[in-house]
C-alpha atoms as a PDB file:
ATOM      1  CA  UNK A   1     -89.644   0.927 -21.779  1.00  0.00           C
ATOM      2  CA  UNK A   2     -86.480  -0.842 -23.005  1.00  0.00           C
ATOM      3  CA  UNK A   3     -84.713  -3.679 -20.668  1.00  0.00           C
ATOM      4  CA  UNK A   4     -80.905  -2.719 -18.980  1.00  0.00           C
ATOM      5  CA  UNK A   5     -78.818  -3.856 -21.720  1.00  0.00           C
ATOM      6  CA  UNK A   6     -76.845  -7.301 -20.958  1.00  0.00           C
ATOM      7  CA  UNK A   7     -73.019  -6.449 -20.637  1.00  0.00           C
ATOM      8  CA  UNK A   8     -70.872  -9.040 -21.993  1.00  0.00           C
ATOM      9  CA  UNK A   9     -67.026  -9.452 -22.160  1.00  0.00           C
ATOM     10  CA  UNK A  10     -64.171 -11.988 -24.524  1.00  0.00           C
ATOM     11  CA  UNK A  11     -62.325 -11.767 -21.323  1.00  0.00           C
ATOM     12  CA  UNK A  12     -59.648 -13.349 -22.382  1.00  0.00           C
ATOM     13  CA  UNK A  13     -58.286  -9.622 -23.092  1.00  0.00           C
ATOM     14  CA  UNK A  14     -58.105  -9.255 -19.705  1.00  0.00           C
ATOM     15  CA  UNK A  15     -56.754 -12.747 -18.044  1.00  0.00           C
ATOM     16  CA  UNK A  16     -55.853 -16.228 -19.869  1.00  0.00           C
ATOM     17  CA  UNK A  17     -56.747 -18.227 -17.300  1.00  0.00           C
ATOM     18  CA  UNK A  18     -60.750 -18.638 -16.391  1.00  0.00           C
ATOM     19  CA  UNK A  19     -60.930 -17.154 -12.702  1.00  0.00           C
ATOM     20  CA  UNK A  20     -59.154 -14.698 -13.932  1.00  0.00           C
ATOM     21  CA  UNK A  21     -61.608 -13.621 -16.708  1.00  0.00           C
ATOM     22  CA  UNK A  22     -64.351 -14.388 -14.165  1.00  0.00           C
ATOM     23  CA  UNK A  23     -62.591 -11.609 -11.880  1.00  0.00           C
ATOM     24  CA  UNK A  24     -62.602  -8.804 -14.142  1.00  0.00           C
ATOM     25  CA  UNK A  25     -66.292  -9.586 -15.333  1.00  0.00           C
ATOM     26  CA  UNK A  26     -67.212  -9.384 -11.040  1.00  0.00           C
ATOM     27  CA  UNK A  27     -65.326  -6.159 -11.230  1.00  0.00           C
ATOM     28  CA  UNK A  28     -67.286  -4.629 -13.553  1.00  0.00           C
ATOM     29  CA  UNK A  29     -70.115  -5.846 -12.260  1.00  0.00           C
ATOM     30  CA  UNK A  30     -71.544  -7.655 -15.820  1.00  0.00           C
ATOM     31  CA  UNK A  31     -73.664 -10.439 -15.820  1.00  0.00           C
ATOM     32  CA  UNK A  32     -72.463 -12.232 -18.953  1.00  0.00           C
ATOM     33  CA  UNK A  33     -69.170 -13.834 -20.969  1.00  0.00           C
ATOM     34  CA  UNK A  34     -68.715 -14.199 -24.441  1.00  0.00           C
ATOM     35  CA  UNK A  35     -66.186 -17.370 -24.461  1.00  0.00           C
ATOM     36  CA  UNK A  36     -62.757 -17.139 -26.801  1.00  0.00           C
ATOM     37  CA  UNK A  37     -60.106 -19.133 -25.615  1.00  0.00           C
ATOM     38  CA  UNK A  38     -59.135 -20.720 -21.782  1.00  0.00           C
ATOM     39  CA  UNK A  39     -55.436 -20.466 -21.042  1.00  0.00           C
ATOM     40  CA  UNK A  40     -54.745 -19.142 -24.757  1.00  0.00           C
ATOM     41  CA  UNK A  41     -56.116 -22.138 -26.113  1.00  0.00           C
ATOM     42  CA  UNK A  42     -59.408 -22.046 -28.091  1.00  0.00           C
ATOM     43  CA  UNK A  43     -62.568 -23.171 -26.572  1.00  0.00           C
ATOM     44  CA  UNK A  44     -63.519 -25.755 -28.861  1.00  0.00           C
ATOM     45  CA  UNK A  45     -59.525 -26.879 -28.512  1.00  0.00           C
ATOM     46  CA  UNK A  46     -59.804 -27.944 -24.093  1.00  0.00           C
ATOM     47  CA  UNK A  47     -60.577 -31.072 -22.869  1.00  0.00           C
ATOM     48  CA  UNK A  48     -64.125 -32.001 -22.050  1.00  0.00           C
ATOM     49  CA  UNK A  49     -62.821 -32.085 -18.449  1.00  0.00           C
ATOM     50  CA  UNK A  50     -61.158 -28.080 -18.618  1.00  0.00           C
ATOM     51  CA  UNK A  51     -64.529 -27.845 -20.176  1.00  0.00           C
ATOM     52  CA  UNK A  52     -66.387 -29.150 -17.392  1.00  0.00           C
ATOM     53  CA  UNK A  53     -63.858 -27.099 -14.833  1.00  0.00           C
ATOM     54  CA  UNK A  54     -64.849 -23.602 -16.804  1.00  0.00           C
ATOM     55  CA  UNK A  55     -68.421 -24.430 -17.180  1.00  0.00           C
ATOM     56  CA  UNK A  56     -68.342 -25.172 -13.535  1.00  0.00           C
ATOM     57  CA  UNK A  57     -66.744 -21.769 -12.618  1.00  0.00           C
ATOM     58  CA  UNK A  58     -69.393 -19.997 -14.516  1.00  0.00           C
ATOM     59  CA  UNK A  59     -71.968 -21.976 -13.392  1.00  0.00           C
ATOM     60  CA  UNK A  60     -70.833 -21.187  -9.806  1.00  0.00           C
ATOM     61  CA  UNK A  61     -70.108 -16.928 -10.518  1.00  0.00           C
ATOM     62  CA  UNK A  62     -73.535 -16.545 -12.045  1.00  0.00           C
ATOM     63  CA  UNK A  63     -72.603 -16.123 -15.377  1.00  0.00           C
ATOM     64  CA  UNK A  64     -74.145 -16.981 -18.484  1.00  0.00           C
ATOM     65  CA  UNK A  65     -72.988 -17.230 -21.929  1.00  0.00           C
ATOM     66  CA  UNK A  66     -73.807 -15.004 -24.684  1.00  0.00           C
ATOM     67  CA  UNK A  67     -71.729 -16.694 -27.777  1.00  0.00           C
ATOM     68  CA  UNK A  68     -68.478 -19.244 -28.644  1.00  0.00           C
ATOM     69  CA  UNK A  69     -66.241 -16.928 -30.735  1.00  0.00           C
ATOM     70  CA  UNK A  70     -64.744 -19.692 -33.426  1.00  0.00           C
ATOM     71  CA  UNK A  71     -62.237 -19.570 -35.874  1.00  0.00           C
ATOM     72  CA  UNK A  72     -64.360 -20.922 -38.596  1.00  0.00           C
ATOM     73  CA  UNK A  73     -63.725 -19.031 -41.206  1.00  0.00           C
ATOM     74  CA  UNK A  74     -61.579 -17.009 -39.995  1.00  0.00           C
ATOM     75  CA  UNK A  75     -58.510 -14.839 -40.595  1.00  0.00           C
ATOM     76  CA  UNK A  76     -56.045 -18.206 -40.493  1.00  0.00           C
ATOM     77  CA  UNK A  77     -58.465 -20.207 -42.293  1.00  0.00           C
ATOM     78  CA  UNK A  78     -58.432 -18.789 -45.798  1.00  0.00           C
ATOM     79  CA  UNK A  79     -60.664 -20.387 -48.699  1.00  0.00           C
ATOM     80  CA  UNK A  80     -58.286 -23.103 -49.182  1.00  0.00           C
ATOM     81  CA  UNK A  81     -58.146 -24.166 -46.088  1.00  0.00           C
ATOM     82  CA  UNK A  82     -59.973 -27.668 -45.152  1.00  0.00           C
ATOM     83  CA  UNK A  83     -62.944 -27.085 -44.452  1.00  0.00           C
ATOM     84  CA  UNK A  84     -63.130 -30.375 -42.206  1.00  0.00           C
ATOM     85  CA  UNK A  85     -61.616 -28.296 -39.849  1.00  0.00           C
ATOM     86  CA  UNK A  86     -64.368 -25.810 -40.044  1.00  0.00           C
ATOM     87  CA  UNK A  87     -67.218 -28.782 -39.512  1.00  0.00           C
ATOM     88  CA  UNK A  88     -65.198 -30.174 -36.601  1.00  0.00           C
ATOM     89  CA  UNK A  89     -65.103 -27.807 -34.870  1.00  0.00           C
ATOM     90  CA  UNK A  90     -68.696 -26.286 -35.556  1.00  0.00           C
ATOM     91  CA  UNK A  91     -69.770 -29.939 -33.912  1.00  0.00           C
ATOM     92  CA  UNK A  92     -67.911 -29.450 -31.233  1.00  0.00           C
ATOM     93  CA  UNK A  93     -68.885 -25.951 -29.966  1.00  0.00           C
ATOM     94  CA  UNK A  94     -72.507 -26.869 -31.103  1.00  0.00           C
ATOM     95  CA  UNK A  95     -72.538 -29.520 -28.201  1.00  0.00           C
ATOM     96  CA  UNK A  96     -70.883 -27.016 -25.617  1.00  0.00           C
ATOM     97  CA  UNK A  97     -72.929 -23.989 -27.043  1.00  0.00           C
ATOM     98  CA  UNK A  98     -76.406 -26.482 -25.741  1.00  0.00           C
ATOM     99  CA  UNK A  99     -74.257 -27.582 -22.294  1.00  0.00           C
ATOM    100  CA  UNK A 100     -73.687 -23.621 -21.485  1.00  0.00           C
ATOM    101  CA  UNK A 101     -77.045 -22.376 -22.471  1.00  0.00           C
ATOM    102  CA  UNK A 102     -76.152 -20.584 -25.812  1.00  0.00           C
ATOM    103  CA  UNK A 103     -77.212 -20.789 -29.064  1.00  0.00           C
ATOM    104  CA  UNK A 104     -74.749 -18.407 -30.904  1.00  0.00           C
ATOM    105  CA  UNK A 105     -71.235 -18.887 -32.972  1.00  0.00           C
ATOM    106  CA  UNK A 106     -69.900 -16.497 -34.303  1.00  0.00           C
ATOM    107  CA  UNK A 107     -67.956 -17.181 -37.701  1.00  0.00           C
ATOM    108  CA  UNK A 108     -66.202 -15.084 -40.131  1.00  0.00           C
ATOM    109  CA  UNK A 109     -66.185 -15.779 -44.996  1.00  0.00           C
ATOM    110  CA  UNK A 110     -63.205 -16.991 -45.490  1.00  0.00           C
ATOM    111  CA  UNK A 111     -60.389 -14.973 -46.299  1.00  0.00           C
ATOM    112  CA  UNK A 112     -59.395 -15.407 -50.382  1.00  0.00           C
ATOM    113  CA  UNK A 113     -56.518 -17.128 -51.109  1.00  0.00           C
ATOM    114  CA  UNK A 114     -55.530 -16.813 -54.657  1.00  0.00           C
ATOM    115  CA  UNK A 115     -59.135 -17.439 -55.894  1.00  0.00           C
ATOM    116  CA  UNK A 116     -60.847 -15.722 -58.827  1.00  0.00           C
ATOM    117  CA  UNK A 117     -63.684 -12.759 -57.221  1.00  0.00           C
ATOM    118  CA  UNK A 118     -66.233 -15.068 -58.536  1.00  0.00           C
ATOM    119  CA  UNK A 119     -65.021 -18.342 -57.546  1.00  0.00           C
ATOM    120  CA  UNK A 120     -64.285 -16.943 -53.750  1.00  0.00           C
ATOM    121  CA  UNK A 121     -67.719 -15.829 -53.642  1.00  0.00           C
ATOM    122  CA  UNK A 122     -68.979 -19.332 -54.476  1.00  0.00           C
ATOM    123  CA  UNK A 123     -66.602 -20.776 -52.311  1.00  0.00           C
ATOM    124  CA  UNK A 124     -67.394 -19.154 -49.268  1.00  0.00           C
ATOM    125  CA  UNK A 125     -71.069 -19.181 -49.780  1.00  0.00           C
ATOM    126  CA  UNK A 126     -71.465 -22.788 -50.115  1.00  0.00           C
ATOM    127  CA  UNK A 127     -69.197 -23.050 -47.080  1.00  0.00           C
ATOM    128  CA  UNK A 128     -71.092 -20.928 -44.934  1.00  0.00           C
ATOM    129  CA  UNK A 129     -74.302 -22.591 -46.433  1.00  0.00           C
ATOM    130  CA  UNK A 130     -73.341 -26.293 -45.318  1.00  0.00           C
ATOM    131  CA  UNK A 131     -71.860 -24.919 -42.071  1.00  0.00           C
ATOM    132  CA  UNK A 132     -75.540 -22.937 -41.491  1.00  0.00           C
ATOM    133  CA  UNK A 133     -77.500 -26.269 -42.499  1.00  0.00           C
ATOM    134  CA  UNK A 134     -75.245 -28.222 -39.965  1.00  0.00           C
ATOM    135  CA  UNK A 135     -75.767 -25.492 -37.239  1.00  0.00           C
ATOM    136  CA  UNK A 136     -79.724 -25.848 -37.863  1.00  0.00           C
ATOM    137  CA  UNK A 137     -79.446 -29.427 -37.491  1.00  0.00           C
ATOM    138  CA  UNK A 138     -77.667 -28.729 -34.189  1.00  0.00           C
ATOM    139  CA  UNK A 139     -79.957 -26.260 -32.895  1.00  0.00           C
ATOM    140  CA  UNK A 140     -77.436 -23.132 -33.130  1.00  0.00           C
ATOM    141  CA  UNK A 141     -77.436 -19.790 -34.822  1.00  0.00           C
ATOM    142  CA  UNK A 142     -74.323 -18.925 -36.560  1.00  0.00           C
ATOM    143  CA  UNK A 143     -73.624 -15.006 -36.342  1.00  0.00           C
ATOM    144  CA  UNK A 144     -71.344 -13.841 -39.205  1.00  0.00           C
ATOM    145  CA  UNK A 145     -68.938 -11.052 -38.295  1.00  0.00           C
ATOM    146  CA  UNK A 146     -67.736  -7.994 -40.105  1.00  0.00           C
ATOM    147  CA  UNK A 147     -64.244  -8.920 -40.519  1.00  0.00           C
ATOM    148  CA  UNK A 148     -61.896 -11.015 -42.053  1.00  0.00           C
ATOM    149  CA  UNK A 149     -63.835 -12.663 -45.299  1.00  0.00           C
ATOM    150  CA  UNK A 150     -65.892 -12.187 -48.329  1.00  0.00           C
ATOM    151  CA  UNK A 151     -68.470 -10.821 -46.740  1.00  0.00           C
ATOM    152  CA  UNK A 152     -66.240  -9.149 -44.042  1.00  0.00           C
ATOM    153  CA  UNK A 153     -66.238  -5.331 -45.063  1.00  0.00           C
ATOM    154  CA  UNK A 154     -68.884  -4.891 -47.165  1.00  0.00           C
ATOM    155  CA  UNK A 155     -73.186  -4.859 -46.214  1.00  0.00           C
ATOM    156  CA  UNK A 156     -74.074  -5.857 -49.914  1.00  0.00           C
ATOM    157  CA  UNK A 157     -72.452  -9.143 -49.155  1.00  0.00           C
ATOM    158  CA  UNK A 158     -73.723  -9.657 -45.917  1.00  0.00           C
ATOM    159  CA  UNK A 159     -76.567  -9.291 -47.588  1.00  0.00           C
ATOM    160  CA  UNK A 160     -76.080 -11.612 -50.493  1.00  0.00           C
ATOM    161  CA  UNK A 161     -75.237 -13.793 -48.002  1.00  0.00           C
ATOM    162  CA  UNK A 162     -78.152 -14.101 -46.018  1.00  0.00           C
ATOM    163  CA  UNK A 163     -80.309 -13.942 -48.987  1.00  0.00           C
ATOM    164  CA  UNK A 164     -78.658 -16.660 -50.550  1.00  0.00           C
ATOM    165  CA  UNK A 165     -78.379 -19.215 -48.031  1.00  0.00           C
ATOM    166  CA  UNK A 166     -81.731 -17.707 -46.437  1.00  0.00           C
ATOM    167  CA  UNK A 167     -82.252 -19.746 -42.895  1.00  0.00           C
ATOM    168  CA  UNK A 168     -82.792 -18.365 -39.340  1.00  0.00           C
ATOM    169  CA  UNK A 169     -79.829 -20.285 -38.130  1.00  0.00           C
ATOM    170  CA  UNK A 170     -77.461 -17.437 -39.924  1.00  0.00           C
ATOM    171  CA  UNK A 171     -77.212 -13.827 -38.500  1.00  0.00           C
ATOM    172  CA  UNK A 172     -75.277 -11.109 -38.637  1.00  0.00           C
ATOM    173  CA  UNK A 173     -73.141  -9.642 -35.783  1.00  0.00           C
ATOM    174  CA  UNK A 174     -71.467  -6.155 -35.732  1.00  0.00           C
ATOM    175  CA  UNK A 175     -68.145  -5.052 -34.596  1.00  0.00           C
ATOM    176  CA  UNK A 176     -68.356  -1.061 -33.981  1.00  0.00           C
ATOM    177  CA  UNK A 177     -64.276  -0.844 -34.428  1.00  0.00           C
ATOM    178  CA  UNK A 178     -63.676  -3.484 -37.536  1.00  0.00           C
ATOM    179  CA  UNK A 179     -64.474  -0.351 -39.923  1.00  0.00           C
ATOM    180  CA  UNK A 180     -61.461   2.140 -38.876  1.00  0.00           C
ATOM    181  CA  UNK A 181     -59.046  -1.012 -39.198  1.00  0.00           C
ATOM    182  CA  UNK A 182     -60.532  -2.567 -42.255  1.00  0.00           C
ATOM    183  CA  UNK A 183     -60.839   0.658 -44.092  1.00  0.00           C
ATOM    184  CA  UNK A 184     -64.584   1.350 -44.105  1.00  0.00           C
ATOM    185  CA  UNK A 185     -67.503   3.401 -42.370  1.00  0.00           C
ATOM    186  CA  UNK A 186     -68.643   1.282 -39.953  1.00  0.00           C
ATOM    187  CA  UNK A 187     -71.776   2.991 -39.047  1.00  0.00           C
ATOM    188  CA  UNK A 188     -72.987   3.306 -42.669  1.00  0.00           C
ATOM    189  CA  UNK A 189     -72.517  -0.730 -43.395  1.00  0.00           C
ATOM    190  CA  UNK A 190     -74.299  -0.629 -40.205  1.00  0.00           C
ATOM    191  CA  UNK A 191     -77.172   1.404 -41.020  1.00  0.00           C
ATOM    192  CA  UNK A 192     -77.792  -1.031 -44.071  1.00  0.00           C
ATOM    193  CA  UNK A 193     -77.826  -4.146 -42.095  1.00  0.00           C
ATOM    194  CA  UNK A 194     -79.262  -3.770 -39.094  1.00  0.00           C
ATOM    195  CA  UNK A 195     -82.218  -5.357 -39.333  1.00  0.00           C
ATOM    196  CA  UNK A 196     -79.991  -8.191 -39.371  1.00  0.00           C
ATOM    197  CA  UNK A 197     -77.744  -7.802 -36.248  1.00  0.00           C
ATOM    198  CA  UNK A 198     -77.851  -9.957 -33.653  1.00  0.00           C
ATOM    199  CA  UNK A 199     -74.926  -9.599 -31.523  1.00  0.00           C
ATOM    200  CA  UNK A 200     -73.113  -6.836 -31.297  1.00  0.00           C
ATOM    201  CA  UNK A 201     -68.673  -6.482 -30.392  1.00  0.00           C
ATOM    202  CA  UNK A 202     -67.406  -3.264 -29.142  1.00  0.00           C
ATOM    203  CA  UNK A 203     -64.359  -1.740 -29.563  1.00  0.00           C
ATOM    204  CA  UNK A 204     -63.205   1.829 -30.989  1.00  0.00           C
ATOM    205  CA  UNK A 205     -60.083   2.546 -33.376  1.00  0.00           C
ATOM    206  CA  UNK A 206     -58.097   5.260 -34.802  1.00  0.00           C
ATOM    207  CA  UNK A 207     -55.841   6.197 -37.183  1.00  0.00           C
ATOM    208  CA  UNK A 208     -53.037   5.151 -34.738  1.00  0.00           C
ATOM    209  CA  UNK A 209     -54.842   1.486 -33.271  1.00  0.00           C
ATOM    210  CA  UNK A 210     -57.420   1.285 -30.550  1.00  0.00           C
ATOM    211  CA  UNK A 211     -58.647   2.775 -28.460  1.00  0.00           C
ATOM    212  CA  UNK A 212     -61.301   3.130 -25.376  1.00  0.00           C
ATOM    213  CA  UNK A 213     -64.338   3.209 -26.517  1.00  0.00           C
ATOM    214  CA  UNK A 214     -65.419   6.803 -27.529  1.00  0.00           C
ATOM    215  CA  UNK A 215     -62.483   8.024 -27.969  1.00  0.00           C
ATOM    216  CA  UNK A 216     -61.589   6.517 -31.649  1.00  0.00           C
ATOM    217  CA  UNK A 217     -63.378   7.387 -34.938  1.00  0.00           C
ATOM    218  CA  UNK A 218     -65.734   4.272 -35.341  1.00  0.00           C
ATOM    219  CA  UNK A 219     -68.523   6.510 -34.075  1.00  0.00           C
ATOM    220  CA  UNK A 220     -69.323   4.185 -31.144  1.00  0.00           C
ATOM    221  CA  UNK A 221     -71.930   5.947 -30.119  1.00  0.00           C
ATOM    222  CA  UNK A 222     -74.380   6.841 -32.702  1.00  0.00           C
ATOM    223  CA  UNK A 223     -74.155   3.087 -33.537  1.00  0.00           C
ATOM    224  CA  UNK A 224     -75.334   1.992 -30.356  1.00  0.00           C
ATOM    225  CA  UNK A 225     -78.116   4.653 -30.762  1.00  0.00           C
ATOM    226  CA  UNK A 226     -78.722   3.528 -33.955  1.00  0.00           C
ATOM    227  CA  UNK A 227     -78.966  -0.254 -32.325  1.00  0.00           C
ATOM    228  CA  UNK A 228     -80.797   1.067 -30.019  1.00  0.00           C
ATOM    229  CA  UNK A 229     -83.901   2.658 -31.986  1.00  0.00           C
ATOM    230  CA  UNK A 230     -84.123  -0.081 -34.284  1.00  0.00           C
ATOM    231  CA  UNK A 231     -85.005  -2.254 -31.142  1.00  0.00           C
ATOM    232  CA  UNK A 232     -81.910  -4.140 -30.551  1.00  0.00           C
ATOM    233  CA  UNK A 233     -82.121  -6.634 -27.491  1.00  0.00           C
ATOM    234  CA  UNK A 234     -78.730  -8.566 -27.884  1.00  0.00           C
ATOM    235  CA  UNK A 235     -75.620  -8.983 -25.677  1.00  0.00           C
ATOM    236  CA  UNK A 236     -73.065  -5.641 -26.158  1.00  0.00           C
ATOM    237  CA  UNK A 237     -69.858  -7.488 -26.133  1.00  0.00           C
ATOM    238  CA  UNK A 238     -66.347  -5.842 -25.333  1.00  0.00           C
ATOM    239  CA  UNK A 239     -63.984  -6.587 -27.034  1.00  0.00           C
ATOM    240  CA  UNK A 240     -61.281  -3.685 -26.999  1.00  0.00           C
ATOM    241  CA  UNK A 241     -57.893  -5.157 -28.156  1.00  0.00           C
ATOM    242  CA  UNK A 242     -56.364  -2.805 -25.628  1.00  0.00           C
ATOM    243  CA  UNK A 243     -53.763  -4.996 -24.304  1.00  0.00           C
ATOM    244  CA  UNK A 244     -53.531  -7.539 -26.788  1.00  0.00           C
ATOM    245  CA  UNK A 245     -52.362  -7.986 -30.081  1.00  0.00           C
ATOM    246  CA  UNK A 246     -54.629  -9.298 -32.601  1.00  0.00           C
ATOM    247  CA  UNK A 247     -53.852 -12.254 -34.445  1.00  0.00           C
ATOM    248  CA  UNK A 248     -50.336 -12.413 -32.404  1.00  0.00           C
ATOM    249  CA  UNK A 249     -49.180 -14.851 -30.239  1.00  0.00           C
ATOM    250  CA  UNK A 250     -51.907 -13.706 -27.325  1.00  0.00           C
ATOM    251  CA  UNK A 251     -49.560 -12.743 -24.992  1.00  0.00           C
ATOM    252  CA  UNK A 252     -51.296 -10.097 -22.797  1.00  0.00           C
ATOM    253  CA  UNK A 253     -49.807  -6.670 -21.363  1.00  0.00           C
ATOM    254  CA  UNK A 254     -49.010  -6.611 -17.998  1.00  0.00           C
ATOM    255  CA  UNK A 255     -51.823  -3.581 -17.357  1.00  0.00           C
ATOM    256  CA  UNK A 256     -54.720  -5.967 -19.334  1.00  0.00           C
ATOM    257  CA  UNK A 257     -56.756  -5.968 -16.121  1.00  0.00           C
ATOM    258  CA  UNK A 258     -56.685  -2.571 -15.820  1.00  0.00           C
ATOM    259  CA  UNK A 259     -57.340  -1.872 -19.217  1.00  0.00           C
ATOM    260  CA  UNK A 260     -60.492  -3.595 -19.924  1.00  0.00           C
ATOM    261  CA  UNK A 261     -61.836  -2.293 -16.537  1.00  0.00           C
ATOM    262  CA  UNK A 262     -60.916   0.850 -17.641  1.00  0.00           C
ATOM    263  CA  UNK A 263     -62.676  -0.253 -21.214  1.00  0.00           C
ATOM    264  CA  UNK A 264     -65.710  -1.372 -19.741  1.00  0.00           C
ATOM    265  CA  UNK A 265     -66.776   1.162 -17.724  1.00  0.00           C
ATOM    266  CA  UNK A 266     -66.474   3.452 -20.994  1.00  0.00           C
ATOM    267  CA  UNK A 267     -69.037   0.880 -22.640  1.00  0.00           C
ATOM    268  CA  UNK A 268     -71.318   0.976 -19.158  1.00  0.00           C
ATOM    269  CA  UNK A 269     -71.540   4.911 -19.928  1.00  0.00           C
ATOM    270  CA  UNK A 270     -71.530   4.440 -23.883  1.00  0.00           C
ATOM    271  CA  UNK A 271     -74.944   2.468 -23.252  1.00  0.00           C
ATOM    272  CA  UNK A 272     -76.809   4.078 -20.605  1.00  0.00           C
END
C-alpha cells in the first residue's frame, strides 16, 4: 500500500517573510517547505544569522525541507553568464541543504545567449557536469527542472543530459504547468522521463495564465497518476504562480494567502 504523499509548498507565493510562509503551510495542514527566497531575497543570498533565525522557525513548526530552489542556471543566468556565480552559490546552499536536512537543488540549462545550437549544448552540459561533480563532492543531488534552458522543454535532452554527465547526484524534477507556458505537452515529456523524476512542482496553466490546479490544460491529474503508478515517493511541491508574477519584481497580491490556500487544497484533492 502506498505512503500519504508529503505535501510541500515555495511559500514564498503566499508571504515574503518566514512566519508568514510557516502560517499558510499550518493552514493547510502540510508537513513540508520547499525554500525560495526569505523576505524576497534568495536563500543562498541571507545572512548566516537570517539563516539561523529561519532554520530556527522551521525547526520549531515541525517542518522539514524538501529542496533549495536556486537560480543556477536559471532564466537570468543565460550561457554567458559567469558561471562563478553558479559555483558560489551551489557551495553555499550545499552547506545549508546538510544544516536543514536536505539533499536536493534544484537547477535549471542555461538559457542561450547568442550561442551556436551546438556550442549551447556543450556549454551547458559541461556546466551542469562540473556543477553535478561539485554537488557529489558535497553530498547533494542536483534536480534539473523543465524550464528555462537547453534541456528545459524538451525529454530528449533531459535525457542527453543525464546520459552524458551520468552520476546519481543529477535528477530530474517535473513541473506539471511549465508545458502550457513553454509551449509543449507536458504529460508526454513526462511520460518519457519519468523514470527519472525526483521531485515533482505543481501548478496548472491555460491559454490565458494560471490557474488552480485542475482547472488549466497541463493535465494535472493524469500526471500525478502517471507519477503515481510508476512508484513515485517524492515531495509534490506547489508552486501555483497565482498571486505572483514570475520573473517580476516579487511583489505579491494582496489575496496571496488566500490564494495558495485556496491552491493547496486543490492539490490535497488532486493527490488523494
Amino acid at each position: 500500500m502506498s505512503s500519504e504523499p508529503v505535501l510541500a509548498g515555495l511559500t514564498d507565493e503566499a508571504a515574503h517573510d518566514i512566519d508568514g510562509q510557516i502560517s499558510v503551510l499550518t493552514d493547510l495542514g502540510w508537513p513540508a517547505i520547499e525554500l525560495r527566497t526569505i523576505d524576497k531575497v534568495a536563500i543562498a543570498d541571507i545572512t548566516d544569522e537570517q539563516f539561523s533565525s529561519v532554520s530556527a522557525a522551521l525547526f520549531d513548526n515541525g517542518l522539514r525541507v524538501v529542496c533549495l530552489a536556486s537560480r543556477i542556471g536559471g532564466w537570468s543566468r543565460p550561457i554567458t553568464t559567469p558561471f562563478r556565480d553558479d559555483l558560489d552559490e551551489l557551495d553555499v546552499l550545499a552547506k545549508r541543504a546538510r544544516l536543514l536536512g536536505t539533499r536536493y537543488v534544484r537547477i535549471m540549462s542555461y538559457p542561450n545567449d547568442g550561442l551556436a545550437e551546438f556550442d549551447w549544448r556543450a556549454h551547458a552540459i559541461a556546466r551542469v557536469g562540473a556543477l553535478t561533480d561539485r554537488a557529489e563532492r558535497h553530498g547533494v543531488t542536483l534536480l534539473h527542472e523543465n524550464c528555462s534552458g537547453w534541456a528545459g522543454t524538451k525529454a530528449e535532452r533531459m535525457l542527453d543530459l543525464l546520459d552524458e554527465i551520468s552520476s546519481p547526484a543529477l535528477k530530474l524534477l517535473f513541473d506539471t504547468g511549465n508545458g502550457v507556458v513553454h509551449g509543449y505537452d507536458g504529460y508526454d515529456l513526462l511520460a518519457d522521463i519519468v523514470d527519472h523524476v525526483e521531485h515533482v512542482h505543481v501548478k496548472d496553466a491555460d491559454g490565458c495564465g494560471y490557474t488552480v490546479p485542475g482547472e488549466g490544460s497541463a493535465r494535472v491529474m493524469e500526471c500525478v497518476e502517471l507519477l503515481q503508478a510508476n512508484g513515485y515517493s517524492g515531495a509534490w511541491s506547489l508552486e501555483p504562480h497565482l498571486a505572483v508574477a514570475p520573473h517580476e519584481s516579487g511583489g505579491l497580491a494582496a489575496d496571496a494567502v488566500a490564494q495558495f490556500r485556496t491552491a493547496g487544497k486543490a492539490m490535497t484533492e488532486l493527490l488523494r
